[in-house]
PDB file of N, CA and C in Angstrom:
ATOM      1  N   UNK A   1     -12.065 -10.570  13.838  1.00  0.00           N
ATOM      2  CA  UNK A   1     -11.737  -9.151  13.929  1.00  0.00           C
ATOM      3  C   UNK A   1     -10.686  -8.808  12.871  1.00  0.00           C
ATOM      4  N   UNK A   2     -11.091  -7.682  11.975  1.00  0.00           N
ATOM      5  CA  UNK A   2     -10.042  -6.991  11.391  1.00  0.00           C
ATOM      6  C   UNK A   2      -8.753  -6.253  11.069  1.00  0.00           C
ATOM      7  N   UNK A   3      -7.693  -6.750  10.965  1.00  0.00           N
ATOM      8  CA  UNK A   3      -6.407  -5.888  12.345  1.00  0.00           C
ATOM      9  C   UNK A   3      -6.510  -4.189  11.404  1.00  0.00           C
ATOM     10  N   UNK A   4      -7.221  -4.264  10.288  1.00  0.00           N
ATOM     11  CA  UNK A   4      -7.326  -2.632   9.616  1.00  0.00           C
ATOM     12  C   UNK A   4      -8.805  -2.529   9.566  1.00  0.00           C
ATOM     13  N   UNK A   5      -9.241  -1.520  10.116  1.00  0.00           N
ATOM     14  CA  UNK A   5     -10.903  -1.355  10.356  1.00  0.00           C
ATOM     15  C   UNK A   5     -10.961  -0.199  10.757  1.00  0.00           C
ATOM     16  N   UNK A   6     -11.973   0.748  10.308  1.00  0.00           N
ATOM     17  CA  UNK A   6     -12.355   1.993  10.600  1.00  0.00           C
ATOM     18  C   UNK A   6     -12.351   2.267  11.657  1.00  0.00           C
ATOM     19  N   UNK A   7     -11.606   3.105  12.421  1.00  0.00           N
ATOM     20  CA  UNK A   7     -11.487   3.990  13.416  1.00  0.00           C
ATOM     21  C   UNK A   7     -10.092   2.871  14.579  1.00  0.00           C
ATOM     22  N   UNK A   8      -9.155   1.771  13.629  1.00  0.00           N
ATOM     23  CA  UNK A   8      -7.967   1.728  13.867  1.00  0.00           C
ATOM     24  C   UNK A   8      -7.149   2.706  14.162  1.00  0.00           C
ATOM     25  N   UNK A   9      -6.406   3.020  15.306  1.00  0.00           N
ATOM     26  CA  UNK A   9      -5.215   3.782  15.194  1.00  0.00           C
ATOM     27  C   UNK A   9      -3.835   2.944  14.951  1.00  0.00           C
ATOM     28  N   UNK A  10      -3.148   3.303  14.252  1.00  0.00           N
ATOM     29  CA  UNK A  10      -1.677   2.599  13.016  1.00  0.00           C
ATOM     30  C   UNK A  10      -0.521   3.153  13.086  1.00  0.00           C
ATOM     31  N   UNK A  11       0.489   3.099  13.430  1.00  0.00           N
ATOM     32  CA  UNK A  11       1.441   3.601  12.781  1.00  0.00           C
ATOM     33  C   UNK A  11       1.929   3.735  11.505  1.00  0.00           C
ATOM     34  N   UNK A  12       2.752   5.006  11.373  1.00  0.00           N
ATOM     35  CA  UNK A  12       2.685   4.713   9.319  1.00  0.00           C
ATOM     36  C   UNK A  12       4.587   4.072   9.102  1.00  0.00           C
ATOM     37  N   UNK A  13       4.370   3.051   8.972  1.00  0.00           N
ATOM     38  CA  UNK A  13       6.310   2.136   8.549  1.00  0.00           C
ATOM     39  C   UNK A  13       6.703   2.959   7.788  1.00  0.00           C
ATOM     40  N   UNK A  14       6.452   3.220   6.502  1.00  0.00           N
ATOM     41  CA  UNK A  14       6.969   3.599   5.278  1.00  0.00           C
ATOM     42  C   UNK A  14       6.508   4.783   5.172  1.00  0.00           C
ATOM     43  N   UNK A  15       7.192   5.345   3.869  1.00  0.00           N
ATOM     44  CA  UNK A  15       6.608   6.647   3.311  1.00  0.00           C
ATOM     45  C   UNK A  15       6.793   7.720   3.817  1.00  0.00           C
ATOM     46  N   UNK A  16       5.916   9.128   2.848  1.00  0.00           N
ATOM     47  CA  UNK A  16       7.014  10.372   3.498  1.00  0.00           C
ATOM     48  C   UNK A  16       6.205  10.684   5.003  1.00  0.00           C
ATOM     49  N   UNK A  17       5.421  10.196   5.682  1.00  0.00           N
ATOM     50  CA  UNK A  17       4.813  10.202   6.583  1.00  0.00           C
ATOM     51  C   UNK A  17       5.229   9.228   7.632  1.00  0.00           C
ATOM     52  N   UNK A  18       6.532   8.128   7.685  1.00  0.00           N
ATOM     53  CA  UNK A  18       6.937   7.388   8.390  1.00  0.00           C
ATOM     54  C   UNK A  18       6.809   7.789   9.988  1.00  0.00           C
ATOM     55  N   UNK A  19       6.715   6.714  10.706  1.00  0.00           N
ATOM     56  CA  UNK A  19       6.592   7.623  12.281  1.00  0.00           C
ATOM     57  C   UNK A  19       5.050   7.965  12.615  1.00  0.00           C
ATOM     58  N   UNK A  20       4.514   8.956  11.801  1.00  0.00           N
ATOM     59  CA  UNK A  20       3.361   9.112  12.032  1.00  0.00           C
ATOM     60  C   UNK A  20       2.099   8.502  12.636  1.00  0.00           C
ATOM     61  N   UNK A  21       1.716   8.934  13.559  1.00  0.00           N
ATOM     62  CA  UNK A  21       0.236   8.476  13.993  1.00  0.00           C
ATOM     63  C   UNK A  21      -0.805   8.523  13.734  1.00  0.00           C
ATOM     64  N   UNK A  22      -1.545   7.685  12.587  1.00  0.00           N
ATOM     65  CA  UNK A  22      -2.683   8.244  11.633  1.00  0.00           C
ATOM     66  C   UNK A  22      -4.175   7.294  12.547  1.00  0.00           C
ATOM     67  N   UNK A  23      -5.286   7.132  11.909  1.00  0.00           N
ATOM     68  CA  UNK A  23      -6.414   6.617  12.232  1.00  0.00           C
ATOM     69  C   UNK A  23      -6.791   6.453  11.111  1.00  0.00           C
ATOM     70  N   UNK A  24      -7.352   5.104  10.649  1.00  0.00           N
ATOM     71  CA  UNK A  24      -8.036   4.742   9.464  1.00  0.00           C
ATOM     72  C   UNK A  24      -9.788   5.188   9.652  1.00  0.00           C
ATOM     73  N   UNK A  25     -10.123   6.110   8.440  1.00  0.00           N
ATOM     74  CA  UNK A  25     -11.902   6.452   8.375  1.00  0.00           C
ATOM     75  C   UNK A  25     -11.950   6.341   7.601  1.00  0.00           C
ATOM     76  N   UNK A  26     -11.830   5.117   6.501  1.00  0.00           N
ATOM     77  CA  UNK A  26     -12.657   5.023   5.621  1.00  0.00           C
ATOM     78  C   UNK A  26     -11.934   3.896   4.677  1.00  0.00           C
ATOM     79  N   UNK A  27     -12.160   3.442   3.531  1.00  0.00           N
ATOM     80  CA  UNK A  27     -11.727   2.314   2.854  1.00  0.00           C
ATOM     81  C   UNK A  27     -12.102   3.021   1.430  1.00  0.00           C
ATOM     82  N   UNK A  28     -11.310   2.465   0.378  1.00  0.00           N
ATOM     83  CA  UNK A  28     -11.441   2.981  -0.947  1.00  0.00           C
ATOM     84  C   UNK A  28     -11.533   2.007  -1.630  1.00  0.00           C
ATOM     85  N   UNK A  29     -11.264   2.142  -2.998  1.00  0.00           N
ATOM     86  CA  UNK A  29     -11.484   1.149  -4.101  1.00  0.00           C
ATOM     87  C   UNK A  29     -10.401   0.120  -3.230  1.00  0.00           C
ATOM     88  N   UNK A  30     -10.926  -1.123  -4.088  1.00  0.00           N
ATOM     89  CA  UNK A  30     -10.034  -2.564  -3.708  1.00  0.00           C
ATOM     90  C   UNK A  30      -9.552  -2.442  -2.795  1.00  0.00           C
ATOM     91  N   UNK A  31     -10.207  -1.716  -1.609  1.00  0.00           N
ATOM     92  CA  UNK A  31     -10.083  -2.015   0.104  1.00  0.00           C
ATOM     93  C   UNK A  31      -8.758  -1.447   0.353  1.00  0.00           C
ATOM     94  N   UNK A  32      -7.746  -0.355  -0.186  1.00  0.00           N
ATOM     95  CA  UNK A  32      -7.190   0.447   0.741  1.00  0.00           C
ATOM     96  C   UNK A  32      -7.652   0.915   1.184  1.00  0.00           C
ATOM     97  N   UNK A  33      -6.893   1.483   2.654  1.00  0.00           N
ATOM     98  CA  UNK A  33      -7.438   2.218   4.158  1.00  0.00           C
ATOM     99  C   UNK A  33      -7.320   3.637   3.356  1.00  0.00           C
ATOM    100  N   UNK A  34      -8.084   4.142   3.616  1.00  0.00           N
ATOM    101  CA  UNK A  34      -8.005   5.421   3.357  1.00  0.00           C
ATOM    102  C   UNK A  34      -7.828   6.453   5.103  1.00  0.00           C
ATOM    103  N   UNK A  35      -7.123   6.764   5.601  1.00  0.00           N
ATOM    104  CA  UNK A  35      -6.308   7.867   6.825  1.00  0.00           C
ATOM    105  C   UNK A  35      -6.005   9.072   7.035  1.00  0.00           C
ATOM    106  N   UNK A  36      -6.000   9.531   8.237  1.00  0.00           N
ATOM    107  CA  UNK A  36      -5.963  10.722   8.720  1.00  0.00           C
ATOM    108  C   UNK A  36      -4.884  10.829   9.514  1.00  0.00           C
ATOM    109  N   UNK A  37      -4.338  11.942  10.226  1.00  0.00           N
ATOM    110  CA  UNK A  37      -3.501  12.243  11.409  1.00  0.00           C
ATOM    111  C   UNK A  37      -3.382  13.361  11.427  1.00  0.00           C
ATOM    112  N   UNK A  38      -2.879  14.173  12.629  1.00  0.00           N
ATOM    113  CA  UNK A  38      -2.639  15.672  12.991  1.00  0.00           C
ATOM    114  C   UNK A  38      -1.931  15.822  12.180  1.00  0.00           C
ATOM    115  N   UNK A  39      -0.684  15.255  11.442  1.00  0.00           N
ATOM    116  CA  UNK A  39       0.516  15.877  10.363  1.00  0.00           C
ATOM    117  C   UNK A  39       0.096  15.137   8.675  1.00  0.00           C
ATOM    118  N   UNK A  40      -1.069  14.161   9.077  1.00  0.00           N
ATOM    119  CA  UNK A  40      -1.276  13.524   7.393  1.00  0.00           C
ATOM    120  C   UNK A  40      -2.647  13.502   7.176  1.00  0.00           C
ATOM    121  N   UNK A  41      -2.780  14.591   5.835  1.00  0.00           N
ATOM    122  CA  UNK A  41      -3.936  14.771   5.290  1.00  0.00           C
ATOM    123  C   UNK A  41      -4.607  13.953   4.952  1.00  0.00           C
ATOM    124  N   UNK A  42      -6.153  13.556   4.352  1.00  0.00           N
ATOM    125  CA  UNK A  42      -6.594  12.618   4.232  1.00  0.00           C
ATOM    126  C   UNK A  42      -6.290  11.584   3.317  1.00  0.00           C
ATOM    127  N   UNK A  43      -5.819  10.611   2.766  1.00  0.00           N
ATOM    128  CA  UNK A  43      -5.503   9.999   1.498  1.00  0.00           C
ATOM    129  C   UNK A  43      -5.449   8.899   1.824  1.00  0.00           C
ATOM    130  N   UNK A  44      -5.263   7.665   0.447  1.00  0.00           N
ATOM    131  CA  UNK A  44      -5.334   6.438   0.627  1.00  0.00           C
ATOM    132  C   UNK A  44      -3.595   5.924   0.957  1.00  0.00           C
ATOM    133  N   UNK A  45      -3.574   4.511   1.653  1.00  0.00           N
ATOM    134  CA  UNK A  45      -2.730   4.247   2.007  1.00  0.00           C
ATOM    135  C   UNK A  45      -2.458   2.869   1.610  1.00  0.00           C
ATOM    136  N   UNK A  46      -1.217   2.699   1.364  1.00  0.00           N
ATOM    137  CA  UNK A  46      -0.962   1.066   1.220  1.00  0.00           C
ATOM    138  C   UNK A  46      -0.768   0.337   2.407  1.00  0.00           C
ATOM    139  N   UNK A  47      -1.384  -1.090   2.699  1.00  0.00           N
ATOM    140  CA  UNK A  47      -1.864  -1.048   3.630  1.00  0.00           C
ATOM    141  C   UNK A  47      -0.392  -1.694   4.337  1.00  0.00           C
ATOM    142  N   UNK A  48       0.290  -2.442   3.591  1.00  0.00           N
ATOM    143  CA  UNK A  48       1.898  -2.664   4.288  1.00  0.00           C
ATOM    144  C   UNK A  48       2.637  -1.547   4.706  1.00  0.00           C
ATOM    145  N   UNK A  49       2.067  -0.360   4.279  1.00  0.00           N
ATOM    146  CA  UNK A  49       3.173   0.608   5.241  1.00  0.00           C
ATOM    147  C   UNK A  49       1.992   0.976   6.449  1.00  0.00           C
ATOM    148  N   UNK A  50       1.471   0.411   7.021  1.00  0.00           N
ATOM    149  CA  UNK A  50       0.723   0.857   8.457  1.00  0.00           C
ATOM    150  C   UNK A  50       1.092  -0.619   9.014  1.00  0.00           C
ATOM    151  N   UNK A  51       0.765  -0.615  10.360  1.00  0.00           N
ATOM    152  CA  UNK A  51       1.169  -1.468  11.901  1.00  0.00           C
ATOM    153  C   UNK A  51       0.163  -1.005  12.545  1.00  0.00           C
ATOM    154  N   UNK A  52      -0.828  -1.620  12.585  1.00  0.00           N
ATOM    155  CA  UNK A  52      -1.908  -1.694  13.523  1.00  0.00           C
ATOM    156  C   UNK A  52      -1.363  -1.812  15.228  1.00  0.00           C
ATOM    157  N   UNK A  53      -2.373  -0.845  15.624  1.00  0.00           N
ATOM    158  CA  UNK A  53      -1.978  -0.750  17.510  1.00  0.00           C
ATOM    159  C   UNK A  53      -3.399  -1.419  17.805  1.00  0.00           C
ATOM    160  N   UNK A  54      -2.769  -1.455  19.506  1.00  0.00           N
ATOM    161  CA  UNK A  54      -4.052  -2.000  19.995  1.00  0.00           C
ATOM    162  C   UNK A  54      -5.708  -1.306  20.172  1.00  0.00           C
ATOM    163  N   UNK A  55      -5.327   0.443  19.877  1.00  0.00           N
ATOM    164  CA  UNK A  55      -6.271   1.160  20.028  1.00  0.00           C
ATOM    165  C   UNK A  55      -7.176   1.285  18.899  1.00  0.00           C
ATOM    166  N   UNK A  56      -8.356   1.520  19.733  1.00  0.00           N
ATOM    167  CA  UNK A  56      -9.935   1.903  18.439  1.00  0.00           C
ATOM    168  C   UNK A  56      -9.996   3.291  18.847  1.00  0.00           C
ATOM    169  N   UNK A  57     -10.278   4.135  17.903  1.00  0.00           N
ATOM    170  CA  UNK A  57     -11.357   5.195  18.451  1.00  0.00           C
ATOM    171  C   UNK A  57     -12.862   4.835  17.849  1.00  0.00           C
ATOM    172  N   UNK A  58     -13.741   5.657  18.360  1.00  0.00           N
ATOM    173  CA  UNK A  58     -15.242   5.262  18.100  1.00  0.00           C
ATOM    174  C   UNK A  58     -15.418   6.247  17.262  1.00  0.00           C
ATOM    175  N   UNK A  59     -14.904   6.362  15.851  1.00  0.00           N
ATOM    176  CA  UNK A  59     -15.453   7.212  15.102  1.00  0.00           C
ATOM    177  C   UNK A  59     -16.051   6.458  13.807  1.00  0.00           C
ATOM    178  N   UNK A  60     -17.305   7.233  13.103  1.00  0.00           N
ATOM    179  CA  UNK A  60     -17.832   6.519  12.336  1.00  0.00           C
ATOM    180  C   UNK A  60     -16.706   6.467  10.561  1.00  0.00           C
ATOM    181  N   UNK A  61     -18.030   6.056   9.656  1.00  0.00           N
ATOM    182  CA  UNK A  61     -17.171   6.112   8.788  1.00  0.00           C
ATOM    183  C   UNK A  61     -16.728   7.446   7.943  1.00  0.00           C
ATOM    184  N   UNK A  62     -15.642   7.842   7.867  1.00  0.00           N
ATOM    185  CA  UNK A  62     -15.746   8.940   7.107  1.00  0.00           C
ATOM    186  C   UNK A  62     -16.071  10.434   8.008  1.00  0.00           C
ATOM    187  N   UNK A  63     -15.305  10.133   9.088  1.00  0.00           N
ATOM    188  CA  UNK A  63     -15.440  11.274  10.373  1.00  0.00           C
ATOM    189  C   UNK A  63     -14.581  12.340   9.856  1.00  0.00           C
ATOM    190  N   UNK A  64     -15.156  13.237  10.310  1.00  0.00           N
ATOM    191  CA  UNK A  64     -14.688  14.951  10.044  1.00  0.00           C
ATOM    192  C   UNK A  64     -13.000  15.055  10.444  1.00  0.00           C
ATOM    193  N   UNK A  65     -11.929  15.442   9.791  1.00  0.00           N
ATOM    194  CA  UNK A  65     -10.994  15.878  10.518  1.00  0.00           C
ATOM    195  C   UNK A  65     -10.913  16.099  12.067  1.00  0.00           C
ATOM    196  N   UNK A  66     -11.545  17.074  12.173  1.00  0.00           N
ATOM    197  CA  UNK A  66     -12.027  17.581  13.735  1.00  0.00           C
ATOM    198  C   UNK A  66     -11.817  16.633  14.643  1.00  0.00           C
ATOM    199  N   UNK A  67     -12.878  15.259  14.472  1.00  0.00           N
ATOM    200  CA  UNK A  67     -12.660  14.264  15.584  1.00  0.00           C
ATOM    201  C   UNK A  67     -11.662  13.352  14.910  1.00  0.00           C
ATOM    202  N   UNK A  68     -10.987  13.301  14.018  1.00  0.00           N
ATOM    203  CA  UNK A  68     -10.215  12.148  13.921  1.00  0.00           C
ATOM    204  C   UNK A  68      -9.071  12.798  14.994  1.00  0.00           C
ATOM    205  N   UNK A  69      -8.682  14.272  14.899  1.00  0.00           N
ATOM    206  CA  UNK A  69      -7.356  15.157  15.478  1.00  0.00           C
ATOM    207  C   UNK A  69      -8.031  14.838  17.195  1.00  0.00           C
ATOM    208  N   UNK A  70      -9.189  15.024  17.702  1.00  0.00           N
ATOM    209  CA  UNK A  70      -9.652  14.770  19.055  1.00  0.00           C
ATOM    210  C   UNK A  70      -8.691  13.846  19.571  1.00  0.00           C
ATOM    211  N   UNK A  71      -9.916  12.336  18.682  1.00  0.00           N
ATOM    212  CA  UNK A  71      -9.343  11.425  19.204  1.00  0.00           C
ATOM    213  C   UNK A  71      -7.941  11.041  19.203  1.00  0.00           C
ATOM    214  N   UNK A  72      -6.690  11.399  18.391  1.00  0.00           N
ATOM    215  CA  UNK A  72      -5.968  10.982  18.519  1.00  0.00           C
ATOM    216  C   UNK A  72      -5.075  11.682  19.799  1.00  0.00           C
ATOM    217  N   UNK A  73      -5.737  12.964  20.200  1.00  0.00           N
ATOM    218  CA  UNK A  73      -5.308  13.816  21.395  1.00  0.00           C
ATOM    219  C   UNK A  73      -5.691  13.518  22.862  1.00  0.00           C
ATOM    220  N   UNK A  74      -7.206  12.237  22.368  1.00  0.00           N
ATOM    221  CA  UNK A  74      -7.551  12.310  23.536  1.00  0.00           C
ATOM    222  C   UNK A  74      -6.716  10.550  24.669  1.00  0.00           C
ATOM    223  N   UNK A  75      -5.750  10.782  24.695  1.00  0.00           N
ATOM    224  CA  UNK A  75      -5.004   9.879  25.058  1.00  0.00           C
ATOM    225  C   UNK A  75      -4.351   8.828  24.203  1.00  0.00           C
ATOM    226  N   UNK A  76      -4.839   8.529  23.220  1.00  0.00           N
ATOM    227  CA  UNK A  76      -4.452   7.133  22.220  1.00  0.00           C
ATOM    228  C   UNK A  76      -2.927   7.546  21.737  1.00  0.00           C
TER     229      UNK A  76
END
């Protein structure tokens, strides 16, 4: 198992987004996570400033804003 894998929820360590609760949808060149969250727009991320949690959501790859903001509302 992957501890960074699509539809991970992460905390963000570093950066101007520190604190933040993002969800990884998608992967970019040379395998940065590319992430979402209610306060962080979509973009790529280095992957030492995230901390993987124990939660998945079931979203595919490259999910709409819409459900990435759901799922992170819907309890996680």
């Amino acid at each position: 198992m992957a501890l960074i894998e699509i539809g991970r929820v992460c905390g963000k360590r570093a950066g101007k987004n520190a604190g933040e609760k993002v969800i990884v949808v998608d992967f970019g060149e040379k395998g940065m996570p590319i992430i979402e969250g209610e306060r962080v727009k979509r973009k790529k991320c280095n992957p030492s400033h995230l901390f993987p949690t124990a939660f998945k959501a079931e979203l595919k790859k490259g999910a709409a804003r819409e459900e990435v903001i759901k799922a992170l509302k819907e309890g996680i």
